[in-house]
N, C-alpha and C. Protein backbone atom coordinates (compact mmCIF):
# COMPACT_ATOMS: atom_id res chain seq x y z
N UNK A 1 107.93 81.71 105.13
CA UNK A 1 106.56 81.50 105.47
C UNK A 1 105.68 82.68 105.03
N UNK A 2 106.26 83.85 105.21
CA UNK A 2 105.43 84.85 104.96
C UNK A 2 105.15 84.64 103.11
N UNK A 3 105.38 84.00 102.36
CA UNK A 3 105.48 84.05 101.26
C UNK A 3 103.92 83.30 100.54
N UNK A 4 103.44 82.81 101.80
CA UNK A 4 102.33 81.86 102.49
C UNK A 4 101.05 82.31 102.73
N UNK A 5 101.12 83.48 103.18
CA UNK A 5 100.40 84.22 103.52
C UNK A 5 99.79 84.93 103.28
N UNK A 6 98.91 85.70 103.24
CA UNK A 6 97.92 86.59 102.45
C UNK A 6 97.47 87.57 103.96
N UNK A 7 98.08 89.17 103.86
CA UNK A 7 97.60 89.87 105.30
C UNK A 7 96.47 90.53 104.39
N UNK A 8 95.69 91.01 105.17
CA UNK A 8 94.46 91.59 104.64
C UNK A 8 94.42 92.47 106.29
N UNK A 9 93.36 93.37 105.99
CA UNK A 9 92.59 94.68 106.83
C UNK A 9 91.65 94.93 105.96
N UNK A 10 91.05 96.40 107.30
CA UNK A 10 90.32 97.07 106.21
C UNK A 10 89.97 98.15 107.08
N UNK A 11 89.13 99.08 106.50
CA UNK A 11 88.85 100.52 107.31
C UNK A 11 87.62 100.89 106.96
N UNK A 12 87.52 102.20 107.11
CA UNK A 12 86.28 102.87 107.15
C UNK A 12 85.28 103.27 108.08
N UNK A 13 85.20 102.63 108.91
CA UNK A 13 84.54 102.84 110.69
C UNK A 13 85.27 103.86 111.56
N UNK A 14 84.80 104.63 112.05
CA UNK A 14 85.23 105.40 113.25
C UNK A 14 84.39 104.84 114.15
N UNK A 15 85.03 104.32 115.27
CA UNK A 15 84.44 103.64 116.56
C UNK A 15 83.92 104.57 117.31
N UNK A 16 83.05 104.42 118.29
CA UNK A 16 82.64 105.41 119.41
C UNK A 16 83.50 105.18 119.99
N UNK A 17 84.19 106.43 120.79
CA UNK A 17 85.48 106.65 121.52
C UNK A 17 86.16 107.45 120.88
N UNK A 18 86.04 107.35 119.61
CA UNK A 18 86.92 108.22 118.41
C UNK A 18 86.81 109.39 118.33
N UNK A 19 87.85 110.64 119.17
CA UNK A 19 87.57 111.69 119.07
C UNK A 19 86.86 112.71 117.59
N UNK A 20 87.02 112.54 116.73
CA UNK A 20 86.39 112.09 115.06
C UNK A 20 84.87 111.89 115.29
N UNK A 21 84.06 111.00 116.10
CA UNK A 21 83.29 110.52 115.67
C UNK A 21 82.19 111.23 116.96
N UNK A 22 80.91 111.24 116.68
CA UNK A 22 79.62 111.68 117.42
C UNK A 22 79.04 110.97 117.50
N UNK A 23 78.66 109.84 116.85
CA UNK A 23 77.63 109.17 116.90
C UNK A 23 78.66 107.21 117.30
N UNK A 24 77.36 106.45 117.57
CA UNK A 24 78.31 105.21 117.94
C UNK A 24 79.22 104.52 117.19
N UNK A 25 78.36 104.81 115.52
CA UNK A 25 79.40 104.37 114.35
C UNK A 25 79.44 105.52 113.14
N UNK A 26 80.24 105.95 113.09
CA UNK A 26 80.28 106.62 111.99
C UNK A 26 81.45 106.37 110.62
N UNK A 27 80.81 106.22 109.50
CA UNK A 27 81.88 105.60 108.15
C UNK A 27 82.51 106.70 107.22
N UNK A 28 83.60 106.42 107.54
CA UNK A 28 84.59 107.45 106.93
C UNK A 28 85.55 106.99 105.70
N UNK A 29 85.43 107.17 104.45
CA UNK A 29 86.24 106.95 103.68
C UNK A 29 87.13 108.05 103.02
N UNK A 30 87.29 109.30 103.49
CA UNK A 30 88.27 110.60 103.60
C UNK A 30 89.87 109.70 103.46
N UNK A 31 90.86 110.99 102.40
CA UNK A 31 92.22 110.18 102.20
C UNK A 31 92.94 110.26 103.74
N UNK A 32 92.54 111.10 104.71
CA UNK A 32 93.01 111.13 106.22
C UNK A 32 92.52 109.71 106.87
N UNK A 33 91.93 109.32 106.31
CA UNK A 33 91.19 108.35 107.92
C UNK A 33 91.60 106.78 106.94
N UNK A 34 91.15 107.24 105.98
CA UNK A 34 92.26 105.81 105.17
C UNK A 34 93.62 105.72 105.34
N UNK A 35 94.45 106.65 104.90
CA UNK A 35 95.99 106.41 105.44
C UNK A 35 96.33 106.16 106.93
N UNK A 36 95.15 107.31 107.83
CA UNK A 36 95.62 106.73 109.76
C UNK A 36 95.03 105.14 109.57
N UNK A 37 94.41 105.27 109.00
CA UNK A 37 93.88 103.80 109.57
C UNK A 37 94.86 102.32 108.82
N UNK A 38 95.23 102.68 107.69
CA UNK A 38 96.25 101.78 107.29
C UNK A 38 97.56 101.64 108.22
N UNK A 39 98.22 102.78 108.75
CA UNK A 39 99.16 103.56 109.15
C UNK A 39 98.88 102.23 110.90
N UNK A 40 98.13 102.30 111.44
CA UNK A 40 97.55 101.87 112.69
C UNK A 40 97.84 100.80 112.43
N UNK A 41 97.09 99.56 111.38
CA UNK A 41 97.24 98.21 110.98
C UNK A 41 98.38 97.67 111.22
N UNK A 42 99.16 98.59 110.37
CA UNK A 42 100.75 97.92 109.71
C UNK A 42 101.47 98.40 110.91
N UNK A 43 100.92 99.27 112.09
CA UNK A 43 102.19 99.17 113.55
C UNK A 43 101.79 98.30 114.17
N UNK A 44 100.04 97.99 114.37
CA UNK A 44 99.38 96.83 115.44
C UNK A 44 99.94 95.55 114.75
N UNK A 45 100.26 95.40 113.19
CA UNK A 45 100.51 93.99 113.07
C UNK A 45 101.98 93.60 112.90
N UNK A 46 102.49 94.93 113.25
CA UNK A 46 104.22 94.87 113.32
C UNK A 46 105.19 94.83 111.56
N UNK A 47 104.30 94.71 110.67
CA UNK A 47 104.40 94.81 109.12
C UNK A 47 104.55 95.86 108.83
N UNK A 48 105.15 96.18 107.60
CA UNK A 48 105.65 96.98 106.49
C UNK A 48 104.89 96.64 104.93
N UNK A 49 104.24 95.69 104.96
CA UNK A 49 103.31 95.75 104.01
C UNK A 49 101.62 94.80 103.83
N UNK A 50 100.91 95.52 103.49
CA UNK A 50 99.87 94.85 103.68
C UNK A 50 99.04 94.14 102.03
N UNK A 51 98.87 93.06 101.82
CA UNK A 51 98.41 92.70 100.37
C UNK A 51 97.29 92.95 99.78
N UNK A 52 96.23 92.95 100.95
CA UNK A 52 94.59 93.41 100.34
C UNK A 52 94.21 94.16 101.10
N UNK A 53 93.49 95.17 100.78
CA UNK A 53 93.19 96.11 101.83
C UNK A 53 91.91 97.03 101.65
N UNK A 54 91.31 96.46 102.70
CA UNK A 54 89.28 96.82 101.89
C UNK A 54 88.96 97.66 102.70
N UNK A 55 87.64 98.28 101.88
CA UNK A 55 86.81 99.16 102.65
C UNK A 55 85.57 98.65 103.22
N UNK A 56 85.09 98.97 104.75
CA UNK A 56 84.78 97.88 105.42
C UNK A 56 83.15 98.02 104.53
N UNK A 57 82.69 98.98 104.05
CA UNK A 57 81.34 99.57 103.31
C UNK A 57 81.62 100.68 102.75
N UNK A 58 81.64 100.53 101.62
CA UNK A 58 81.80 101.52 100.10
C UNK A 58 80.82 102.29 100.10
N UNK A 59 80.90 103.51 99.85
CA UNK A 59 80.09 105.00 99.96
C UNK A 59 80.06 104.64 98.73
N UNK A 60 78.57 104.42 98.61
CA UNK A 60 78.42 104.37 96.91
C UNK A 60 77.85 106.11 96.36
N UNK A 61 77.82 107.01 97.68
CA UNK A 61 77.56 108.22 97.35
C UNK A 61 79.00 109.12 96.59
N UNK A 62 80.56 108.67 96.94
CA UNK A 62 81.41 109.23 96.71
C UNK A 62 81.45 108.17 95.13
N UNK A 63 82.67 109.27 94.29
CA UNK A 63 83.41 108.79 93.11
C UNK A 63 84.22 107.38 93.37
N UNK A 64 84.07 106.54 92.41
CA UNK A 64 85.13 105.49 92.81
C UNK A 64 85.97 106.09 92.48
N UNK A 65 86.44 106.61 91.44
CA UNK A 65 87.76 107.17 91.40
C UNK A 65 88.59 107.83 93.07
N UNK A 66 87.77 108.96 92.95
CA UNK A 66 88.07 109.73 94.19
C UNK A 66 88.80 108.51 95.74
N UNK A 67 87.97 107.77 95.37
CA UNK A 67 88.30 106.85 96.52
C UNK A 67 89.60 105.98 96.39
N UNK A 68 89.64 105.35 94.93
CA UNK A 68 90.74 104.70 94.31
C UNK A 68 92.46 105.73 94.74
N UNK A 69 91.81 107.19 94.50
CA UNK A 69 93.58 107.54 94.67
C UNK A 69 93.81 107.92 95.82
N UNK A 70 92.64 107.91 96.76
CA UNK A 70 93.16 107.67 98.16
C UNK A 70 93.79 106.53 98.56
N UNK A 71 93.23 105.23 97.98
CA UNK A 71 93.94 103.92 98.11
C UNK A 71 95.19 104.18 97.68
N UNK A 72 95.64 104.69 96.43
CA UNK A 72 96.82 105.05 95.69
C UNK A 72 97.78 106.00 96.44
N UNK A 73 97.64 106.29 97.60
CA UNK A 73 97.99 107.30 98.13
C UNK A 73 99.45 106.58 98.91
């Protein structure tokens, strides 16, 4: 079944509550807060791999690159 399936996520938000964060929302695309936050997904959804995996709003101020080998990471 899983062969069926398509898992998807995504990141970039630090929630209020988030020791990380000051304000109610703050967007983080840093290679730290992308890997915890993948890292979080794949234990909450009990998986070992995830197929698509987005950013919830793209800093069009950072490099795509820069951002790409954090994905690559």
């Amino acid at each position: 079944m899983r062969e069926n399936i398509l898992i998807t996520t995504k990141c970039g938000i630090l929630k209020k509550g988030n020791p990380e964060n000051e304000a109610p929302y703050r967007y983080d695309l840093s290679r730290k807060h992308i890997l915890r936050s993948c890292e979080t997904s794949l234990k909450r959804m009990g998986i070992d791999c995830i197929d698509l995996y987005q950013l919830h709003r793209p800093d069009y101020l950072m490099e795509p690159g820069e951002i790409a080998s954090h994905l690559r990471s």
